[in-house]
N, C-alpha and C. Protein backbone atom coordinates (compact mmCIF):
# COMPACT_ATOMS: atom_id res chain seq x y z
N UNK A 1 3.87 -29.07 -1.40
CA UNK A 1 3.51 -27.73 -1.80
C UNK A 1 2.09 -27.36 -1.39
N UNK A 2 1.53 -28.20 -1.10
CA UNK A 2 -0.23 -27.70 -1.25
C UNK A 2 -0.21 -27.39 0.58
N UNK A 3 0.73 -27.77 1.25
CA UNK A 3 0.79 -27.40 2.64
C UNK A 3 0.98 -25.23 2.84
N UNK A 4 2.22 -25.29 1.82
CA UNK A 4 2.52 -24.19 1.56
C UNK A 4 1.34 -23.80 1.26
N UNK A 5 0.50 -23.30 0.10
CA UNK A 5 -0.45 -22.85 -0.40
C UNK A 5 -1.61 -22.80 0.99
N UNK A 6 -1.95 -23.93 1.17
CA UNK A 6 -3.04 -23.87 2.32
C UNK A 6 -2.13 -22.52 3.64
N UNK A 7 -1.32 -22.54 4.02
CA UNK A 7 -0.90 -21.69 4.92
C UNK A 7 -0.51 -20.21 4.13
N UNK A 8 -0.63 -20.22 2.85
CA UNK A 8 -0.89 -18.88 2.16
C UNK A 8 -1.86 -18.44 2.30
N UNK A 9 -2.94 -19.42 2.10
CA UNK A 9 -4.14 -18.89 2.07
C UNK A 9 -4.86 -18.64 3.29
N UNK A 10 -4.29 -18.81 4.48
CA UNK A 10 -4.18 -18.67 5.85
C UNK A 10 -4.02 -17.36 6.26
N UNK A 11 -2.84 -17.37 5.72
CA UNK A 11 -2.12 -15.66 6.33
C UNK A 11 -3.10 -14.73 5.14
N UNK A 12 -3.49 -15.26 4.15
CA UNK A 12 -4.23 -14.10 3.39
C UNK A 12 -5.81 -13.63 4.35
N UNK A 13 -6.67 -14.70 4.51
CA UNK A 13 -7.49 -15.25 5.27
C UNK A 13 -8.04 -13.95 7.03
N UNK A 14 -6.51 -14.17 6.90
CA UNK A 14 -6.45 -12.98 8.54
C UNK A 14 -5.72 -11.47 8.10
N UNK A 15 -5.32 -11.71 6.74
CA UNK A 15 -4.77 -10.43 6.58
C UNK A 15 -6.71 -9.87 6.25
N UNK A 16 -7.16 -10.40 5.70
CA UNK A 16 -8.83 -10.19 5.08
C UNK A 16 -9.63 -9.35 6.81
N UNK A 17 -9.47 -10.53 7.34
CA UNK A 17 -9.96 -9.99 8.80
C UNK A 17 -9.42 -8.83 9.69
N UNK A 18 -8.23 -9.01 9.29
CA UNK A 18 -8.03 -7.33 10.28
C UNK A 18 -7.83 -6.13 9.31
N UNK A 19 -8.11 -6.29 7.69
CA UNK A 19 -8.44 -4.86 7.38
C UNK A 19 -9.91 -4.38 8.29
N UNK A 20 -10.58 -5.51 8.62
CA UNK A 20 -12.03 -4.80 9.17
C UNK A 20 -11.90 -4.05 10.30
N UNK A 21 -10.94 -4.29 10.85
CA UNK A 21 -10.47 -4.16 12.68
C UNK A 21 -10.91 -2.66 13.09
N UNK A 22 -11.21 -2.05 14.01
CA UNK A 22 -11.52 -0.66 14.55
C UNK A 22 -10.64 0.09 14.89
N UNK A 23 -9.60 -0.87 15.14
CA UNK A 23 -7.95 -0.43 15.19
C UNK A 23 -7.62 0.05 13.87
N UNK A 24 -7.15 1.74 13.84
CA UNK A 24 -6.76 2.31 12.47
C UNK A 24 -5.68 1.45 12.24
N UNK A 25 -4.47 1.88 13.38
CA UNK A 25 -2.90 1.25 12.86
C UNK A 25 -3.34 -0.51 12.55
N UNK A 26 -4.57 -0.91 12.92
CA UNK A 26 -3.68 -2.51 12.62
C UNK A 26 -4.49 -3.20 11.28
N UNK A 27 -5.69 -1.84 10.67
CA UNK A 27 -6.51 -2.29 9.63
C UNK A 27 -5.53 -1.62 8.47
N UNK A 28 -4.66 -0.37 8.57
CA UNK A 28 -3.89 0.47 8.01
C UNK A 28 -2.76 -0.51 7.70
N UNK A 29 -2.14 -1.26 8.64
CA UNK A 29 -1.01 -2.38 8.45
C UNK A 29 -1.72 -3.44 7.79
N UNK A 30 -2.66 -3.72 8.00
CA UNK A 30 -3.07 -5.08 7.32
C UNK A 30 -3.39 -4.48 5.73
N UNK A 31 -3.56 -3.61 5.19
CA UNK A 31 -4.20 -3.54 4.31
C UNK A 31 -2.74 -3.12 3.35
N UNK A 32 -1.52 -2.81 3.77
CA UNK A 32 -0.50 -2.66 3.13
C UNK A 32 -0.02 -4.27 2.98
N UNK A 33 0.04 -4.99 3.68
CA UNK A 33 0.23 -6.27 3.31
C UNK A 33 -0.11 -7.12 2.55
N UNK A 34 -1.57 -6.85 2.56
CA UNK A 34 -2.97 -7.48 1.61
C UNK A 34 -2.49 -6.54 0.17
N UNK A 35 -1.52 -5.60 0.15
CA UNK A 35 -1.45 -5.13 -1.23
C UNK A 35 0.03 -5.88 -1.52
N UNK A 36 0.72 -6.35 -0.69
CA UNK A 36 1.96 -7.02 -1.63
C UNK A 36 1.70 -8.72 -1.17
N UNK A 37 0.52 -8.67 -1.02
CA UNK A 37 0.34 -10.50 -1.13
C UNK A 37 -0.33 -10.52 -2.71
N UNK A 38 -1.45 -9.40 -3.27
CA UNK A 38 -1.87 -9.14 -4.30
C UNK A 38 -0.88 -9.27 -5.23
N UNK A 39 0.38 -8.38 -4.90
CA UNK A 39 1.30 -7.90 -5.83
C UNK A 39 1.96 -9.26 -5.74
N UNK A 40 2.08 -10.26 -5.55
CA UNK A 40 3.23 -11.09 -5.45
C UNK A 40 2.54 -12.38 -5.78
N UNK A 41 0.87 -12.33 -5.23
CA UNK A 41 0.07 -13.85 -5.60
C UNK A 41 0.36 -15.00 -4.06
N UNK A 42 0.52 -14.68 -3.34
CA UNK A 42 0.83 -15.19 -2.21
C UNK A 42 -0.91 -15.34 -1.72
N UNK A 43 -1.07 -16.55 -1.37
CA UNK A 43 -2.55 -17.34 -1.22
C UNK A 43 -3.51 -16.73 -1.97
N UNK A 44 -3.12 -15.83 -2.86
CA UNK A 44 -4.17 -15.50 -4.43
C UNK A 44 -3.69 -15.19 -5.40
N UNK A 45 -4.12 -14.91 -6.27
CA UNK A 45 -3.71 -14.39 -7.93
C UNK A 45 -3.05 -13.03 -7.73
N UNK A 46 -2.20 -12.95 -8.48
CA UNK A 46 -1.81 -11.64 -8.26
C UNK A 46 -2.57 -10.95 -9.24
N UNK A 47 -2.80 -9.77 -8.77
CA UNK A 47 -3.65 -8.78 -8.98
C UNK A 47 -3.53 -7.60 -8.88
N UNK A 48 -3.08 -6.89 -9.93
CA UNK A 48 -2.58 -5.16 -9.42
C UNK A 48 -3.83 -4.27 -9.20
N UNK A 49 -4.97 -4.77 -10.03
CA UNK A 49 -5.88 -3.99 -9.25
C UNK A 49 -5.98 -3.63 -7.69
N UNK A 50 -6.20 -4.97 -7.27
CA UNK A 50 -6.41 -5.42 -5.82
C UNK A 50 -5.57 -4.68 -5.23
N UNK A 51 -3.98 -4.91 -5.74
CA UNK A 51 -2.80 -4.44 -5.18
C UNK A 51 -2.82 -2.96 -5.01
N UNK A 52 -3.56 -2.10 -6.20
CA UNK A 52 -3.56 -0.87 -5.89
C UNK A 52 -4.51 -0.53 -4.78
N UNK A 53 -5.71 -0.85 -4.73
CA UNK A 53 -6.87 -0.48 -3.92
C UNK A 53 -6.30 -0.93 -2.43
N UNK A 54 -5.77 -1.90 -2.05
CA UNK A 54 -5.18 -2.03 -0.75
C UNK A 54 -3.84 -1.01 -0.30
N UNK A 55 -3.50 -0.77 -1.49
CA UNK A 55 -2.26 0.29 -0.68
C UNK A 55 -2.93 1.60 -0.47
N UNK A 56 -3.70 2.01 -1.31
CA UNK A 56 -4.95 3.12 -1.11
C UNK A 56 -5.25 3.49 0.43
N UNK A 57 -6.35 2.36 0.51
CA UNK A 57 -7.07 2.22 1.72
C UNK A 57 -5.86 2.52 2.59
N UNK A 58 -4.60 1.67 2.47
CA UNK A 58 -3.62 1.53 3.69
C UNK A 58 -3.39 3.21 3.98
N UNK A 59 -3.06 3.57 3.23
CA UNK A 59 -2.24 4.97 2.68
C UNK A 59 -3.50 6.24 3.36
N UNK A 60 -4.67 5.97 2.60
CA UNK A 60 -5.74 6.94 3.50
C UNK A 60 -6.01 6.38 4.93
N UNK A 61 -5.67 5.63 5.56
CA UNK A 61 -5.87 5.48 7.15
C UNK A 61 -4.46 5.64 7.66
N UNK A 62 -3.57 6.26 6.55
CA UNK A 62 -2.33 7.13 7.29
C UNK A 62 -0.98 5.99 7.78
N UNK A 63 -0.86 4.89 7.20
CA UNK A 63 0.22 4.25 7.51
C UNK A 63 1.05 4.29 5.90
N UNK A 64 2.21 5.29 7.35
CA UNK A 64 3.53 5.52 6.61
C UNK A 64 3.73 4.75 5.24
N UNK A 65 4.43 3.59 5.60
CA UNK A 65 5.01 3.01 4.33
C UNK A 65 4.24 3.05 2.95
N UNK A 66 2.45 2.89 3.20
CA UNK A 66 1.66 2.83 2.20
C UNK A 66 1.52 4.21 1.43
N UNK A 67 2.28 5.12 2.46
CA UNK A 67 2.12 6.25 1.93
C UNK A 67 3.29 6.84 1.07
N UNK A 68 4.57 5.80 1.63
CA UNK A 68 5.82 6.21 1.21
C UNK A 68 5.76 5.92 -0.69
N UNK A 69 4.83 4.37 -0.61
CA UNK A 69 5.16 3.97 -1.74
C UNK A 69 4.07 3.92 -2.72
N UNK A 70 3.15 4.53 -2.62
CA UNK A 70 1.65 4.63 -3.50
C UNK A 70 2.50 5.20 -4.82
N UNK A 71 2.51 6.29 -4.78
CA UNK A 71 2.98 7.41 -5.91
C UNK A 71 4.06 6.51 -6.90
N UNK A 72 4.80 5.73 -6.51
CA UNK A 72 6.35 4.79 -7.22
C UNK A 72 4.99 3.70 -7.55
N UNK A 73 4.04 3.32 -6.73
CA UNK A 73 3.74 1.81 -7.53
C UNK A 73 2.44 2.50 -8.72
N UNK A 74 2.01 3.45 -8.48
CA UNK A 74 0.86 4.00 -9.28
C UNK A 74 1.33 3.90 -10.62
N UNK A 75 2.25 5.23 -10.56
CA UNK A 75 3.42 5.86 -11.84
C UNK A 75 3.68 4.23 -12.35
N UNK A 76 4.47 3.31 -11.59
CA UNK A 76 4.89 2.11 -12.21
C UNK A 76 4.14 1.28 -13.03
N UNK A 77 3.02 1.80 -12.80
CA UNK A 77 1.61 0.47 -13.27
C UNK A 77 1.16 1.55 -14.46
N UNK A 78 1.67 2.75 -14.44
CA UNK A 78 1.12 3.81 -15.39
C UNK A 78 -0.59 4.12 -15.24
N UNK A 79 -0.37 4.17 -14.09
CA UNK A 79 -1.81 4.53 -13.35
C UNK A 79 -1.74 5.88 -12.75
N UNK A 80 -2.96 6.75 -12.90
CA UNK A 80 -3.08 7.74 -12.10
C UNK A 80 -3.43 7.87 -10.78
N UNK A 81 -2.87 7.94 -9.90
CA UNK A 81 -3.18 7.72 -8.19
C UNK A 81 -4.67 8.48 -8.12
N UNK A 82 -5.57 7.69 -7.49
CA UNK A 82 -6.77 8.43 -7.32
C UNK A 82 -7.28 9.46 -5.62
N UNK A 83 -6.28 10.17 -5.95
CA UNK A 83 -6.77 11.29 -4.82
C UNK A 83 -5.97 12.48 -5.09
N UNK A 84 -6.66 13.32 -4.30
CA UNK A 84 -6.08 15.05 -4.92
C UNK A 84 -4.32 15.24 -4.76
N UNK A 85 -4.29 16.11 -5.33
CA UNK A 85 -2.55 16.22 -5.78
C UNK A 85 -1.96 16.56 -4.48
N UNK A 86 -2.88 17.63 -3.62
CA UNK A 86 -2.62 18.20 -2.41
C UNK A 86 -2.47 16.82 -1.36
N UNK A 87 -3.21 16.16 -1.61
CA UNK A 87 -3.03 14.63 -0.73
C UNK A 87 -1.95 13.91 -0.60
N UNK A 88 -1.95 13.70 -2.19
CA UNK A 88 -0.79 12.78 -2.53
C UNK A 88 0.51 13.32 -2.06
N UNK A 89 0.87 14.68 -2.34
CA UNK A 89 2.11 15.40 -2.14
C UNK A 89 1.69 15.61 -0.32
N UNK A 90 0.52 15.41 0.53
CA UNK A 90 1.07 15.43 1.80
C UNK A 90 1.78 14.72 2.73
N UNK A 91 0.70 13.42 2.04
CA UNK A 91 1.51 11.80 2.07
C UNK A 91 3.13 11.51 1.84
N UNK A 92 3.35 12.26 0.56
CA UNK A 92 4.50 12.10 0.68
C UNK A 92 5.46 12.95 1.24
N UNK A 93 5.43 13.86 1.80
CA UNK A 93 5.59 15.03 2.93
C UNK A 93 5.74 14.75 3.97
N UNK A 94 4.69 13.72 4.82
CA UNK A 94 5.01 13.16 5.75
C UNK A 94 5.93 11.57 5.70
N UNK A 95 5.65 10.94 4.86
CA UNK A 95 6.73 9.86 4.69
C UNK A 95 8.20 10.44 4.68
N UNK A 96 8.31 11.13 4.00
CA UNK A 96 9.67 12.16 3.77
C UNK A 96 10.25 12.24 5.12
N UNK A 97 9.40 12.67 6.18
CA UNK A 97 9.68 13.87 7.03
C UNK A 97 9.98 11.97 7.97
N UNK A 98 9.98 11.18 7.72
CA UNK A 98 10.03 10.05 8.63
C UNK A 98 11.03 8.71 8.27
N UNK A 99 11.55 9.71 6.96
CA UNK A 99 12.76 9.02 6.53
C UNK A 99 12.61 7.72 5.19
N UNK A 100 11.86 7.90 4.58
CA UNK A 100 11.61 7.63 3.10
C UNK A 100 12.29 7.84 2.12
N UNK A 101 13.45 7.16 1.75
CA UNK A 101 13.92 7.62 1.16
C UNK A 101 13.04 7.38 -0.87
N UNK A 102 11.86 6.90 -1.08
CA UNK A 102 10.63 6.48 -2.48
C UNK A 102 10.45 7.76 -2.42
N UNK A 103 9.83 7.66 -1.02
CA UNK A 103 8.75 9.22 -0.92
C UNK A 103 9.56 10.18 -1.31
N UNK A 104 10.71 10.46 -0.66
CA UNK A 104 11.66 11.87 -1.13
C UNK A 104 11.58 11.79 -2.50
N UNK A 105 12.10 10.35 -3.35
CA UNK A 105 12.62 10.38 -4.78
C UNK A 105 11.16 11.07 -5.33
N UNK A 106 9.96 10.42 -4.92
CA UNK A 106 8.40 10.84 -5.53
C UNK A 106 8.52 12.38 -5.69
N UNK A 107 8.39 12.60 -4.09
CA UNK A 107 8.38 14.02 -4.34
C UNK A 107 9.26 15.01 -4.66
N UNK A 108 10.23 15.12 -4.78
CA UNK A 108 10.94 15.98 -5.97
C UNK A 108 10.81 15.79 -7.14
N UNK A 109 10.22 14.30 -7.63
CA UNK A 109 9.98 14.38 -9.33
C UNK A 109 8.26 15.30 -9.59
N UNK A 110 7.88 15.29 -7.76
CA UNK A 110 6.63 16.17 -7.98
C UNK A 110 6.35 17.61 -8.39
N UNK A 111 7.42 17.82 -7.04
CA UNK A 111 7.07 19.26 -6.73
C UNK A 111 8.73 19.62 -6.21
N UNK A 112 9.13 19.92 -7.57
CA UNK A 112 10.72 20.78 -6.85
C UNK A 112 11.08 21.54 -5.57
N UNK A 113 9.65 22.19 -5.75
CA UNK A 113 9.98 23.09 -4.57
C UNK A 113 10.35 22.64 -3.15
């Protein structure tokens, strides 16, 4: 087991390094990952803080999925998503529009219209 763990803490290690990257899409991907290694404890503690603030970041540098699923893990944690309503509902506007089926459920419990 401690082989396992050491190669958790590996893949956590480089997930750490390319949130820094200059590359939006690959600091945007890394940082959705780094939120369900949080969420799950995979080479660290799980941590929903952590877990929220990485889907954040992911979600404001505009990758889809982080955007599909912010609003479902916020609500879930009974947390208030921290950015404007107009944001949140664009995010999920564009996830929608790219075949989401979270994001759709989000946003109609948002905004009927």
């Amino acid at each position: 087991m401690e082989a396992e763990r050491d190669t958790q803490q590996l893949v956590l290690e480089n997930l750490l390094r390319d949130t820094k990257s200059s590359t939006i899409a690959t600091s945007g991907k890394a940082y959705f990952q780094l939120s369900i290694a949080y969420s799950m404890g995979y080479g660290t503690e799980v941590n929903t803080s952590s877990m929220l603030d990485a889907v954040l970041k992911s979600a404001q540098k505009g990758y889809l999925p982080a955007q599909a699923v912010i609003t479902a893990w916020y609500q879930g944690l009974g947390k208030r998503i921290p950015v404007s309503k107009d944001a949140e509902l664009d995010w999920l506007f564009e996830a929608t529009a790219w075949g989401s089926f979270t994001a759709s459920a989000c946003l109609r419990r948002l905004d009927s219209d």
